[in-house]
PDB file of N, CA and C in Angstrom:
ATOM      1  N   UNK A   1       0.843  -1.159   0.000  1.00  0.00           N
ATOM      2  CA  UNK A   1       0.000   0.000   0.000  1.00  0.00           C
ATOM      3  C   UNK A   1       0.899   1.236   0.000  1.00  0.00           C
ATOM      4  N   UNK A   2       1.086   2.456  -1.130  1.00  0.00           N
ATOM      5  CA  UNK A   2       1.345   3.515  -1.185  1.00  0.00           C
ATOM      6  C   UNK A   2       1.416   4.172   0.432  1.00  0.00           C
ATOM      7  N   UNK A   3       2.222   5.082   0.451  1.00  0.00           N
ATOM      8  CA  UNK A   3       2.047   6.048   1.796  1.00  0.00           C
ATOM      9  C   UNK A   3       0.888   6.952   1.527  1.00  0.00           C
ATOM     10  N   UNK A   4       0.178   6.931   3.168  1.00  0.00           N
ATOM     11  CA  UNK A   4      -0.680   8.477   2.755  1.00  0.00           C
ATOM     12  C   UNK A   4      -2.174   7.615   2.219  1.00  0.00           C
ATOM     13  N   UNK A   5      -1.984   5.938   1.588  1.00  0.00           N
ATOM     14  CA  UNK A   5      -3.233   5.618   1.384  1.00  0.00           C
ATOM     15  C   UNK A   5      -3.870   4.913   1.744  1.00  0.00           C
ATOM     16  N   UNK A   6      -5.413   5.173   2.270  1.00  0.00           N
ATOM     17  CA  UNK A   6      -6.006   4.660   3.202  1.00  0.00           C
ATOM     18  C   UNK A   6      -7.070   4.018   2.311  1.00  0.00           C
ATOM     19  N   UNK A   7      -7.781   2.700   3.591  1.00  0.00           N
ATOM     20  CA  UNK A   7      -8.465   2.165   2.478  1.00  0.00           C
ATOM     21  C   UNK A   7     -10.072   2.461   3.717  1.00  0.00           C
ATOM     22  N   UNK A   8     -11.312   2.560   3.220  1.00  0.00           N
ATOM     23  CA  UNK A   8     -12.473   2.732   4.361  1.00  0.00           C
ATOM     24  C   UNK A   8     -13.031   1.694   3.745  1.00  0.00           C
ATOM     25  N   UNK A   9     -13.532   0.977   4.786  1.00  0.00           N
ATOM     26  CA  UNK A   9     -14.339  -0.327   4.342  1.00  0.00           C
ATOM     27  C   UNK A   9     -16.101   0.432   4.954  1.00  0.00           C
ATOM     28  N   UNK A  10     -17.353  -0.259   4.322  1.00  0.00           N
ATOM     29  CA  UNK A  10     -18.488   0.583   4.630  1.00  0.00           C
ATOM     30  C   UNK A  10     -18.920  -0.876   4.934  1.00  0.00           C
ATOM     31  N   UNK A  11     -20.081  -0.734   6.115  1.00  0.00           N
ATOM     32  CA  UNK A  11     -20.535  -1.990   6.608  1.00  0.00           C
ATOM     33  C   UNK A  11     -21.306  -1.773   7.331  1.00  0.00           C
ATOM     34  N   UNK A  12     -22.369  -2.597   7.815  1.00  0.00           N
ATOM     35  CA  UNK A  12     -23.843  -2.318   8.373  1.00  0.00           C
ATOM     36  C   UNK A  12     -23.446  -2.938   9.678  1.00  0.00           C
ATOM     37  N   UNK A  13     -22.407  -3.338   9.944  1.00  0.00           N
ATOM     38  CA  UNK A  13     -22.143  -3.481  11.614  1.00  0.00           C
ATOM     39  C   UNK A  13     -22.824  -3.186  12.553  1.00  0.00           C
ATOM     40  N   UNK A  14     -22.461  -1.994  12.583  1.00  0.00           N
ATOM     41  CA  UNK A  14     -23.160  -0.665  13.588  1.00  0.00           C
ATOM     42  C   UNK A  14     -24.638  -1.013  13.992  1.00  0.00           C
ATOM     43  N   UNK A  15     -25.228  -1.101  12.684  1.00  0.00           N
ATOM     44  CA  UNK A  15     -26.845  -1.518  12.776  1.00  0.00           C
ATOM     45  C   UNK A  15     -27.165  -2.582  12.971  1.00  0.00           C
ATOM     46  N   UNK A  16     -26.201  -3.708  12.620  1.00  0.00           N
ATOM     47  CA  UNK A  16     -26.649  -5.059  12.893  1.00  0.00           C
ATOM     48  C   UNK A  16     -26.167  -5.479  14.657  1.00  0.00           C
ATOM     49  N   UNK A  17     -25.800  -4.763  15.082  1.00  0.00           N
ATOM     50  CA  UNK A  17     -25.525  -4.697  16.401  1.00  0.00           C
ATOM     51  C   UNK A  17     -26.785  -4.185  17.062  1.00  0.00           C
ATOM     52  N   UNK A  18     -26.722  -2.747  16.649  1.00  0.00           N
ATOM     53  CA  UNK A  18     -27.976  -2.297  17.016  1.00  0.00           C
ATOM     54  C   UNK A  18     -29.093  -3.161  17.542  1.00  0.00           C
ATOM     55  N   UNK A  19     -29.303  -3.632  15.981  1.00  0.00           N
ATOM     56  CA  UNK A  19     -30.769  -4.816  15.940  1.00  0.00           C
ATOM     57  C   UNK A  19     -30.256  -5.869  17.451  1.00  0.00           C
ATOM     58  N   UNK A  20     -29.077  -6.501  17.046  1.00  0.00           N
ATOM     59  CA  UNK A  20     -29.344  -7.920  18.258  1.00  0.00           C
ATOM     60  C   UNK A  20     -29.174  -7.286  19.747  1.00  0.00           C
ATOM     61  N   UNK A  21     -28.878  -5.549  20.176  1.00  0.00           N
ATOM     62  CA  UNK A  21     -29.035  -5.531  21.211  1.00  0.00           C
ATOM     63  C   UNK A  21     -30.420  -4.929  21.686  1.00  0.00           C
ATOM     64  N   UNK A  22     -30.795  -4.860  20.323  1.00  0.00           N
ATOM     65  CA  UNK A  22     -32.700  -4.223  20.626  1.00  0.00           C
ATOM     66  C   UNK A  22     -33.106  -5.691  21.009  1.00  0.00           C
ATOM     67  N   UNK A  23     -33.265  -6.758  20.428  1.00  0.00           N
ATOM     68  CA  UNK A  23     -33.689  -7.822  20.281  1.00  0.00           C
ATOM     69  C   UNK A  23     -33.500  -8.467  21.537  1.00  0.00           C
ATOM     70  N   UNK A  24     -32.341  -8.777  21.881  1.00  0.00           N
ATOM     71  CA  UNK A  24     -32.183  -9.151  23.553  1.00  0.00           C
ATOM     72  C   UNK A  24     -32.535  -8.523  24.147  1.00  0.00           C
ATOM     73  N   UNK A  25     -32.576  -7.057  24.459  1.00  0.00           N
ATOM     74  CA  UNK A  25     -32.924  -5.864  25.225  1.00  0.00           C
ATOM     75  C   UNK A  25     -34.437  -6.511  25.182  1.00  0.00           C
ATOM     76  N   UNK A  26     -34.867  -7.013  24.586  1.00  0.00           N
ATOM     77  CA  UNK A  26     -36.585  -6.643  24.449  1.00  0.00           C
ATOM     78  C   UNK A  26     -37.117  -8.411  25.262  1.00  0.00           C
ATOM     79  N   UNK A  27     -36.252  -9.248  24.858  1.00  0.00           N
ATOM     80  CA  UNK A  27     -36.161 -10.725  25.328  1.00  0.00           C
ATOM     81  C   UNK A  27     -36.072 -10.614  27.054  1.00  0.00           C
ATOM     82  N   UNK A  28     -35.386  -9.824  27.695  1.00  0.00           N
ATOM     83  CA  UNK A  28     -34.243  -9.803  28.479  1.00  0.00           C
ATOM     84  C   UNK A  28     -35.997  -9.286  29.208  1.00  0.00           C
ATOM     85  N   UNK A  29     -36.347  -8.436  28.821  1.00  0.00           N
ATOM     86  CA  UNK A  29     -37.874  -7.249  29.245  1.00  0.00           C
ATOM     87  C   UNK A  29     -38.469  -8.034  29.427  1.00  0.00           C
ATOM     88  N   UNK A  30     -39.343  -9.116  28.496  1.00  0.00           N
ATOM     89  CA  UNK A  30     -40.304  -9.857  28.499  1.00  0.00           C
ATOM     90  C   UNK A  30     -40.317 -11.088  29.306  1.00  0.00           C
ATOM     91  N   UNK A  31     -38.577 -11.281  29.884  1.00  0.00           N
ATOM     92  CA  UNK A  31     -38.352 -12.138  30.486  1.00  0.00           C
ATOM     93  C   UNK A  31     -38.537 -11.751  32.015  1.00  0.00           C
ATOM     94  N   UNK A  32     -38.474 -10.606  32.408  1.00  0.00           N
ATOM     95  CA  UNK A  32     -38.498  -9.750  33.702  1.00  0.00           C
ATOM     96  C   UNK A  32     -39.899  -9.412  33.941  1.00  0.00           C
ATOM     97  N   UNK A  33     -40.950  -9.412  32.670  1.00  0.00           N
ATOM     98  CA  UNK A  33     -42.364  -8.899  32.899  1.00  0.00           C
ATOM     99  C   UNK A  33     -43.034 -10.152  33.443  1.00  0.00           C
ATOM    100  N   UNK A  34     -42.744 -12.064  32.344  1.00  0.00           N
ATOM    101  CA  UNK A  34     -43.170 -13.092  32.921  1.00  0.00           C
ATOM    102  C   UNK A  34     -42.675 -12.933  34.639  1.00  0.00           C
ATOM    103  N   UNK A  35     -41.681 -13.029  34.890  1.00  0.00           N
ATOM    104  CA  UNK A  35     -40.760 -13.236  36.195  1.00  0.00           C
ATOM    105  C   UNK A  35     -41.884 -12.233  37.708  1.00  0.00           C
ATOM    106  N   UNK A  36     -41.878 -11.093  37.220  1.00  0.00           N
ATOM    107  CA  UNK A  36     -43.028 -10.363  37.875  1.00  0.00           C
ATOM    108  C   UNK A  36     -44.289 -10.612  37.783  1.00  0.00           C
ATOM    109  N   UNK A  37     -45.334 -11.289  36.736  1.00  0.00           N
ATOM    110  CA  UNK A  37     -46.165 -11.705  36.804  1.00  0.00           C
ATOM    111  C   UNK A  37     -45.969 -13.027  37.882  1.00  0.00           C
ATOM    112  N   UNK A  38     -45.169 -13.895  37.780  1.00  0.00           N
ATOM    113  CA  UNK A  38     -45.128 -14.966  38.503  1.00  0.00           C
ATOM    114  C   UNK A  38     -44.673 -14.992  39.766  1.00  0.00           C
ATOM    115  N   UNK A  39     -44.066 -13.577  40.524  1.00  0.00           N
ATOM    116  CA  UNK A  39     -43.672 -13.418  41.737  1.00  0.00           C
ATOM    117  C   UNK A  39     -44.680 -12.909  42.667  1.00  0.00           C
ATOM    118  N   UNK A  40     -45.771 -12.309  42.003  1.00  0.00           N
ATOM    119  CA  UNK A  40     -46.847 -11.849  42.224  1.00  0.00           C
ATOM    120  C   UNK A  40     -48.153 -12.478  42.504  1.00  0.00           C
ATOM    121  N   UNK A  41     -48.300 -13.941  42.533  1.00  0.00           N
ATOM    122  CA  UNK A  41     -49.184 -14.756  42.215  1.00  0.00           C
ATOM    123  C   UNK A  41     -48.914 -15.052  43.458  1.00  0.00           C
ATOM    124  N   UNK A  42     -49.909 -15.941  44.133  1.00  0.00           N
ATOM    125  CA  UNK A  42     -50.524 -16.470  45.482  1.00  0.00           C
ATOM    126  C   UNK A  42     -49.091 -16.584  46.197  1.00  0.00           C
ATOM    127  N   UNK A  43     -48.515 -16.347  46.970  1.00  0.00           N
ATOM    128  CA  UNK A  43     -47.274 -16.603  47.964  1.00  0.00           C
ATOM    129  C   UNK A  43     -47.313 -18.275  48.628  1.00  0.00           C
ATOM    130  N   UNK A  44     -45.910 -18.524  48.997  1.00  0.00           N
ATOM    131  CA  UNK A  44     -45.856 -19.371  49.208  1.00  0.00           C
ATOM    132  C   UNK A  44     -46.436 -19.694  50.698  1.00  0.00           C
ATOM    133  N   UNK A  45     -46.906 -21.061  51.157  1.00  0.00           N
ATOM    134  CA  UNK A  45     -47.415 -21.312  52.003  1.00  0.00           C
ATOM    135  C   UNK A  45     -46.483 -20.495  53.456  1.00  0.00           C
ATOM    136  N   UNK A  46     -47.418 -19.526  54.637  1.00  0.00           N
ATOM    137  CA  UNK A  46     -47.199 -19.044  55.746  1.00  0.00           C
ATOM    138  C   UNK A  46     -46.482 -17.595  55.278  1.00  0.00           C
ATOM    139  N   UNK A  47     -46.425 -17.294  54.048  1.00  0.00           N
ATOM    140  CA  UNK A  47     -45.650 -16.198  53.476  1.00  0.00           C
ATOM    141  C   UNK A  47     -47.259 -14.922  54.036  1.00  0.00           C
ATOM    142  N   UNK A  48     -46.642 -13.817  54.803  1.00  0.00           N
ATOM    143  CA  UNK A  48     -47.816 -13.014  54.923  1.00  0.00           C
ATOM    144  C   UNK A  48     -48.346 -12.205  53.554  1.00  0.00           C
ATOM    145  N   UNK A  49     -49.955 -12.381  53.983  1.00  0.00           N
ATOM    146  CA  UNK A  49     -50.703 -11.877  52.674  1.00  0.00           C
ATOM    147  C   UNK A  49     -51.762 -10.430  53.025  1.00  0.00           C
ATOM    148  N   UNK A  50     -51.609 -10.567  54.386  1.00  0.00           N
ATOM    149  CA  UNK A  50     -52.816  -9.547  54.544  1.00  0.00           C
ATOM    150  C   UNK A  50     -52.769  -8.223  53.756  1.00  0.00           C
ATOM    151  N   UNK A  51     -51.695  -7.796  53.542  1.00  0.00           N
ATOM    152  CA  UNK A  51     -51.877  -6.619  52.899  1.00  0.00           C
ATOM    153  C   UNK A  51     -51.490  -6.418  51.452  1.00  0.00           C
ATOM    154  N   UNK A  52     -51.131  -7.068  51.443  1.00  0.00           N
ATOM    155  CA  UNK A  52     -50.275  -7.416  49.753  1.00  0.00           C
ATOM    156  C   UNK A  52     -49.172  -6.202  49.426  1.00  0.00           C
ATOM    157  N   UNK A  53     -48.586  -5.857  50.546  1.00  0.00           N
ATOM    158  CA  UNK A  53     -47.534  -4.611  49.946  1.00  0.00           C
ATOM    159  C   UNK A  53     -46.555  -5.361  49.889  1.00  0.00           C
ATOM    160  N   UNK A  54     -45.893  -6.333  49.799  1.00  0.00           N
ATOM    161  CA  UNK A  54     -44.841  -6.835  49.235  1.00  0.00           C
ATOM    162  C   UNK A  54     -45.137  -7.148  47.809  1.00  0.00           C
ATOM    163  N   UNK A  55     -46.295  -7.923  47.592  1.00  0.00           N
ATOM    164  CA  UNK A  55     -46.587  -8.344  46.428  1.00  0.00           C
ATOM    165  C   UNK A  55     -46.750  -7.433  45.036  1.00  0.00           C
ATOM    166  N   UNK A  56     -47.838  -6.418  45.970  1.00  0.00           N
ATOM    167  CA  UNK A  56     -47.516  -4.827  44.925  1.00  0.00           C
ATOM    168  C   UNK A  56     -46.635  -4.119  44.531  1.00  0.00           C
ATOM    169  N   UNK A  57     -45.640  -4.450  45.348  1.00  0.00           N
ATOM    170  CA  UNK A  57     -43.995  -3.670  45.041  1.00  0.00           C
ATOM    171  C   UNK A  57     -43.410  -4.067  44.271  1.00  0.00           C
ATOM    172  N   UNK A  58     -43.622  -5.708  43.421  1.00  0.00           N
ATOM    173  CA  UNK A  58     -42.462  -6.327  42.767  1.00  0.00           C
ATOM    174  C   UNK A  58     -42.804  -5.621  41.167  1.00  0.00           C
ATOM    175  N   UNK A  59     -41.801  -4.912  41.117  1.00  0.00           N
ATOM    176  CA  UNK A  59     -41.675  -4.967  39.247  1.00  0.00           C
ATOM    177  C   UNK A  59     -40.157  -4.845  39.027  1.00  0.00           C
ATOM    178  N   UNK A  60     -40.222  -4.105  37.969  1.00  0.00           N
ATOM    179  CA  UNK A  60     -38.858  -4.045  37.310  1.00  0.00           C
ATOM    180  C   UNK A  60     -38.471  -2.872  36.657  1.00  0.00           C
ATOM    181  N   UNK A  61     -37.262  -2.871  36.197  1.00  0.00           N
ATOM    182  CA  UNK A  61     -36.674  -1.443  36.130  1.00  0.00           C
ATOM    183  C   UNK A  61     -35.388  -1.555  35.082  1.00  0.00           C
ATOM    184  N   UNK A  62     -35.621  -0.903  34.199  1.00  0.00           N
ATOM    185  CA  UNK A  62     -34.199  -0.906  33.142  1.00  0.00           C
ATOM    186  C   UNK A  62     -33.411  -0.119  33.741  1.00  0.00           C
ATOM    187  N   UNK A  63     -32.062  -0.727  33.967  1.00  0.00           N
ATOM    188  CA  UNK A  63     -31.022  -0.297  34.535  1.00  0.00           C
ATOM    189  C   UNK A  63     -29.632   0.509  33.276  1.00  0.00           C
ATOM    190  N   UNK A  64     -30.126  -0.361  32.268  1.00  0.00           N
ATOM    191  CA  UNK A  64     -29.117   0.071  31.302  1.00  0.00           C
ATOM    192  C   UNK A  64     -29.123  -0.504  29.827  1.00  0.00           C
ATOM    193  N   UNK A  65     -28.499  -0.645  28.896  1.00  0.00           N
ATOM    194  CA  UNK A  65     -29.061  -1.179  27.830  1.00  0.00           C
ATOM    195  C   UNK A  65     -29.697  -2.901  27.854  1.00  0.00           C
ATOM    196  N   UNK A  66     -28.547  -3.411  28.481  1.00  0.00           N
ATOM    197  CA  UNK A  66     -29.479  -4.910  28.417  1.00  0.00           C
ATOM    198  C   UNK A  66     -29.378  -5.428  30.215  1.00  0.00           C
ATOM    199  N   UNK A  67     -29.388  -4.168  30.491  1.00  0.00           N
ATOM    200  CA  UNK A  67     -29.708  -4.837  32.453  1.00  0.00           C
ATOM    201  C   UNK A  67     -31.250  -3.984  32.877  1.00  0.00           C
ATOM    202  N   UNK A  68     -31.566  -4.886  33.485  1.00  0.00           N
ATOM    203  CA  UNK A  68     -32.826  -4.971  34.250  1.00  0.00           C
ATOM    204  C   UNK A  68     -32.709  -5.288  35.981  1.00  0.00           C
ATOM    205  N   UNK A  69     -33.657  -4.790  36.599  1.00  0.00           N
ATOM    206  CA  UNK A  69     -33.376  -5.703  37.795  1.00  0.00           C
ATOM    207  C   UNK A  69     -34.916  -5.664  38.446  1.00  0.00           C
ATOM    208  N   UNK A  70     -35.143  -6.820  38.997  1.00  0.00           N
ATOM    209  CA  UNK A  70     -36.479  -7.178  39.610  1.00  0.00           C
ATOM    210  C   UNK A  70     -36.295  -7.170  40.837  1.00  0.00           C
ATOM    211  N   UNK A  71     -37.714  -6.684  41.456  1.00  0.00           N
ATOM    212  CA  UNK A  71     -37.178  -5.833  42.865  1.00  0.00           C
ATOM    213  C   UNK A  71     -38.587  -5.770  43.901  1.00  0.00           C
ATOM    214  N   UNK A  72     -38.278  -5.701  44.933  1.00  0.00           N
ATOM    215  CA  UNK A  72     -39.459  -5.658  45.944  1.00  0.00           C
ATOM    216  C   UNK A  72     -39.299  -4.302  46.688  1.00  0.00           C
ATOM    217  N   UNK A  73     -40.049  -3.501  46.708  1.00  0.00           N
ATOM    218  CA  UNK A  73     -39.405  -2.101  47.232  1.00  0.00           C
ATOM    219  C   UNK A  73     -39.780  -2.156  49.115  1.00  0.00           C
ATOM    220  N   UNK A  74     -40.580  -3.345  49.948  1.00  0.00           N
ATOM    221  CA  UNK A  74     -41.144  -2.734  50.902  1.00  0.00           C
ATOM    222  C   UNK A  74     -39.694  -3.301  51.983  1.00  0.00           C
ATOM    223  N   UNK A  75     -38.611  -3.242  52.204  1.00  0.00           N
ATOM    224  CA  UNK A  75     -38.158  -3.469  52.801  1.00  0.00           C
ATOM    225  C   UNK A  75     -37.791  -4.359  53.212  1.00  0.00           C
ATOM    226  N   UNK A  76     -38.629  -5.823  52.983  1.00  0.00           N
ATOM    227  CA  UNK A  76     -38.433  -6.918  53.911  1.00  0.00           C
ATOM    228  C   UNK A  76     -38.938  -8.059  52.532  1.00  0.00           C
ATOM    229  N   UNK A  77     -38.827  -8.086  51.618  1.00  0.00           N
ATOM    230  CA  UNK A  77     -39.031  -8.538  50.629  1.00  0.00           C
ATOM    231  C   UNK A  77     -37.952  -9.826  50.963  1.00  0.00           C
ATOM    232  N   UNK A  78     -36.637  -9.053  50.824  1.00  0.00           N
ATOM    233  CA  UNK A  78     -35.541 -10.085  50.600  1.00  0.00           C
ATOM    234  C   UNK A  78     -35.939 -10.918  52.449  1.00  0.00           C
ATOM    235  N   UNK A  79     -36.201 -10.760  52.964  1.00  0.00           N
ATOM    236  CA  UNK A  79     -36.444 -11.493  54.798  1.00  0.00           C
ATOM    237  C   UNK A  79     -37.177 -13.123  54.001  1.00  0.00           C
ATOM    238  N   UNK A  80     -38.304 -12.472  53.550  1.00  0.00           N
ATOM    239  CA  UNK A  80     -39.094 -13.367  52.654  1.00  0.00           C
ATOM    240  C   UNK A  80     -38.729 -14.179  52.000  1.00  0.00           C
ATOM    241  N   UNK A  81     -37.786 -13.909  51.019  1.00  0.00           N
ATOM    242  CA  UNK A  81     -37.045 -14.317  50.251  1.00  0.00           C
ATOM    243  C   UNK A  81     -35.873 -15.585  50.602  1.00  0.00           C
ATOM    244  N   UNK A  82     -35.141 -14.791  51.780  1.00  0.00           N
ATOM    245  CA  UNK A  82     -34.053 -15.151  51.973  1.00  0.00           C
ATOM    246  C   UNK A  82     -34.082 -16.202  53.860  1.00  0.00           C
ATOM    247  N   UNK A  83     -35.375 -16.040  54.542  1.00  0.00           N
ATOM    248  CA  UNK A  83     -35.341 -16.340  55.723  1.00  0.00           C
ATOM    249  C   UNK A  83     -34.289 -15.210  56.515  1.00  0.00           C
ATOM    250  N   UNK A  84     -34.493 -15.433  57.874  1.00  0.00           N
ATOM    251  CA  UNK A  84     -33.815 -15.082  58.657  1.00  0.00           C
ATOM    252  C   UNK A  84     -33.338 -16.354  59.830  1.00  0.00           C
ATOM    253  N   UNK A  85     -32.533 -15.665  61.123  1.00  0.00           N
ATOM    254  CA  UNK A  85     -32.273 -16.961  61.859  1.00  0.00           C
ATOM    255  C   UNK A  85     -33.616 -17.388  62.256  1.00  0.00           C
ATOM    256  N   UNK A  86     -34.777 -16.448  62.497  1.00  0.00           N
ATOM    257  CA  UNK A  86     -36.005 -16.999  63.668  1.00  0.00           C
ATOM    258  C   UNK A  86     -37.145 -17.447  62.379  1.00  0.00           C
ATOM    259  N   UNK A  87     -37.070 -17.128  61.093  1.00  0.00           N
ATOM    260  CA  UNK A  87     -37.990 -17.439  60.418  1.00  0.00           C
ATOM    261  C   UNK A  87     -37.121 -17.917  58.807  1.00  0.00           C
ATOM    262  N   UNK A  88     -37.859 -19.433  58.617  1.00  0.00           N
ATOM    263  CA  UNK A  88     -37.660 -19.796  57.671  1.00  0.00           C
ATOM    264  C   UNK A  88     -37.553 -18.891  55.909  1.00  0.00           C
ATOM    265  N   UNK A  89     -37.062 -19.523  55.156  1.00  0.00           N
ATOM    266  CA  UNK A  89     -37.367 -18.895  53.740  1.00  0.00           C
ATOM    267  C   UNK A  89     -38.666 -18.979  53.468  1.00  0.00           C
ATOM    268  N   UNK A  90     -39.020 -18.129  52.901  1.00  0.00           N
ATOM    269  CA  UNK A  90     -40.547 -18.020  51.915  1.00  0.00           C
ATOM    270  C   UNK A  90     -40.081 -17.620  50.319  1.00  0.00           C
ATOM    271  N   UNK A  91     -39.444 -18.240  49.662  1.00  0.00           N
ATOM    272  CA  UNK A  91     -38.749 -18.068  48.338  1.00  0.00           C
ATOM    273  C   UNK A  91     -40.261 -17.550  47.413  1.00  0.00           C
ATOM    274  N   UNK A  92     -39.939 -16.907  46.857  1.00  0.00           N
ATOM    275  CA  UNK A  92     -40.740 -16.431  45.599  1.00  0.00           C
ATOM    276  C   UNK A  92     -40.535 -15.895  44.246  1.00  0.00           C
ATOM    277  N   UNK A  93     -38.900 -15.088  44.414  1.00  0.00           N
ATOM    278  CA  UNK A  93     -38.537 -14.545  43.386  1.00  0.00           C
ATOM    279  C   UNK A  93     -37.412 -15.577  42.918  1.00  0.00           C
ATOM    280  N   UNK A  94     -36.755 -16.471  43.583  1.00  0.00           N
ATOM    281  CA  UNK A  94     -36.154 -17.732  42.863  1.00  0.00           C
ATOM    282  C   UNK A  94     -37.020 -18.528  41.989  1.00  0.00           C
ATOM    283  N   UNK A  95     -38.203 -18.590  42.530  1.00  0.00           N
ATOM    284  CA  UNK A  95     -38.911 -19.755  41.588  1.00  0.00           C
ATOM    285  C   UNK A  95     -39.792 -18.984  40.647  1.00  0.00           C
ATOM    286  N   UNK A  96     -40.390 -17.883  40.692  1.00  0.00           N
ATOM    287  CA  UNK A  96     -40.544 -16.637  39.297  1.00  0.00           C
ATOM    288  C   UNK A  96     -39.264 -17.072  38.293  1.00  0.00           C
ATOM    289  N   UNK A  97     -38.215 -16.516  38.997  1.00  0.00           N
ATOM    290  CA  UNK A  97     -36.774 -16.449  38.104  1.00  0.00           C
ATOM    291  C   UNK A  97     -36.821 -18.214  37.356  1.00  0.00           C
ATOM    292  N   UNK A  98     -37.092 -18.423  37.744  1.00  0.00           N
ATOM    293  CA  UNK A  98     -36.972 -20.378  37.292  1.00  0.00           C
ATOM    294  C   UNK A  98     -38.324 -20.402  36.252  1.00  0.00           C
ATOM    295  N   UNK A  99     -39.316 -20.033  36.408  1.00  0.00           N
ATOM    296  CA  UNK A  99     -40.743 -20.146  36.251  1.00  0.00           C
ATOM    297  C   UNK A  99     -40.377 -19.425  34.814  1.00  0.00           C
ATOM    298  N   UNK A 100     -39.767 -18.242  34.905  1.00  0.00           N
ATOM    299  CA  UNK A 100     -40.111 -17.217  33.484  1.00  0.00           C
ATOM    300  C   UNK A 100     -38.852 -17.908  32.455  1.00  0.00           C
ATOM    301  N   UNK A 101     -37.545 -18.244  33.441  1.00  0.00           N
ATOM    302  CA  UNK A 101     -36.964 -18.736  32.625  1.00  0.00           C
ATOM    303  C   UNK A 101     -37.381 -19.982  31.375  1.00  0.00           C
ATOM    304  N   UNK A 102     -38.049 -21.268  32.198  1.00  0.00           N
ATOM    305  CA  UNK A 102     -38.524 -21.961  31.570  1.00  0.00           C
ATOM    306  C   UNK A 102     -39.262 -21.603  30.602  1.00  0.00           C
ATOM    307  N   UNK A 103     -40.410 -20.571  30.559  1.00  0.00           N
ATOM    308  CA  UNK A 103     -41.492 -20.134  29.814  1.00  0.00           C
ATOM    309  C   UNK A 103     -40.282 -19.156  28.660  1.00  0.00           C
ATOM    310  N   UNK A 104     -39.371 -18.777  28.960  1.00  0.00           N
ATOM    311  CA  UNK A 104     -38.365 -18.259  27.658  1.00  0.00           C
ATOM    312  C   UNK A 104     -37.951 -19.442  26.753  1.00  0.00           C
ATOM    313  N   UNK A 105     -37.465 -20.348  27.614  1.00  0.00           N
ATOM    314  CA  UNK A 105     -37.135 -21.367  26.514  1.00  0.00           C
ATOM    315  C   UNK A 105     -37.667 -22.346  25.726  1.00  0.00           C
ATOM    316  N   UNK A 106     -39.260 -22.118  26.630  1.00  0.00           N
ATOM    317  CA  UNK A 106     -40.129 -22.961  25.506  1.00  0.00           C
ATOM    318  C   UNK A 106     -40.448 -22.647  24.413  1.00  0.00           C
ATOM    319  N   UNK A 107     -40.111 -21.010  24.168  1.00  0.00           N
ATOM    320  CA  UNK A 107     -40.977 -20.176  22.907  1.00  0.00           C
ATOM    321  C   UNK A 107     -39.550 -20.950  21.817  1.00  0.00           C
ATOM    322  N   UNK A 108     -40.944 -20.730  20.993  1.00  0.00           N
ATOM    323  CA  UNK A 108     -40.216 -21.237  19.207  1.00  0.00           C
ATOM    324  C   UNK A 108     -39.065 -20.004  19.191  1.00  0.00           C
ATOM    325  N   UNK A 109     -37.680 -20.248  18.641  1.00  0.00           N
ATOM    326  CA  UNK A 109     -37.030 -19.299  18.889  1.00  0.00           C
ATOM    327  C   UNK A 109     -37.113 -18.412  17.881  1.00  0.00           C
ATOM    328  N   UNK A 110     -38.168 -18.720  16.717  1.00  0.00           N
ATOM    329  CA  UNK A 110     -38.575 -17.607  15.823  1.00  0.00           C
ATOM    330  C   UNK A 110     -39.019 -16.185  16.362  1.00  0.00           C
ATOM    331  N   UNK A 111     -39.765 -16.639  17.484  1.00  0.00           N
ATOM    332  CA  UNK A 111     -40.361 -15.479  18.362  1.00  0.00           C
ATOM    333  C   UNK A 111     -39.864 -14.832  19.622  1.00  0.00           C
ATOM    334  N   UNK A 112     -38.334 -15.023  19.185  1.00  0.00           N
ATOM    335  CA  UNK A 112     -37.608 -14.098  20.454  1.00  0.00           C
ATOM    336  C   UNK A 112     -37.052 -13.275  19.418  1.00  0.00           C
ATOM    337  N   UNK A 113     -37.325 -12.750  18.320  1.00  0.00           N
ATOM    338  CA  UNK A 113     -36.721 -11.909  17.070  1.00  0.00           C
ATOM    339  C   UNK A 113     -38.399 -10.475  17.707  1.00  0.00           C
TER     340      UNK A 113
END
């Protein structure tokens, strides 16, 4: 190659990137909307229900292009979640997370486009 000469290559990169991080971005969403629908559903047995403010709190939140995070805002969500020493686990958002996952991988993968 001569000095001084440059060569520019032109290519749809840029956009084809674009597309597969819209595409996951949107997978990644629908996977966090099942996950909240299913964290939200009847609690697990001795899990308290009287008021449903844990249950009303759970959604989700785009954090960044392909992060999300699913979340209980009343404070004691994760207690629930996680047990303490005097009270057992009441898991709910592990088995959502399991629940939506499965329901992602059953879809025809035509329809994660």
């Amino acid at each position: 190659m001569k000095k001084g000469m440059s060569i520019r290559f032109r290519d749809n990169s840029v956009q084809a990137l674009a597309q597969i991080t819209d595409a996951i971005s949107g997978n990644i969403e629908d996977m966090c909307l099942t996950m909240v629908e299913l964290a939200k559903r009847p609690p697990p047995q001795g899990s308290p229900y009287d008021t449903g403010n844990n249950r009303d709190s759970i959604d989700y939140h785009k954090q960044g292009q392909l992060s999300f995070k699913v979340q209980t805002n009343t404070g004691y969500g994760a207690y629930l979640e996680l047990g303490t020493k005097r009270m057992a686990a009441r898991p709910y958002m592990a088995p959502a997370y399991k629940g939506a996952e499965a329901e992602m991988l059953a879809k025809p993968r035509s329809s994660w486009e």
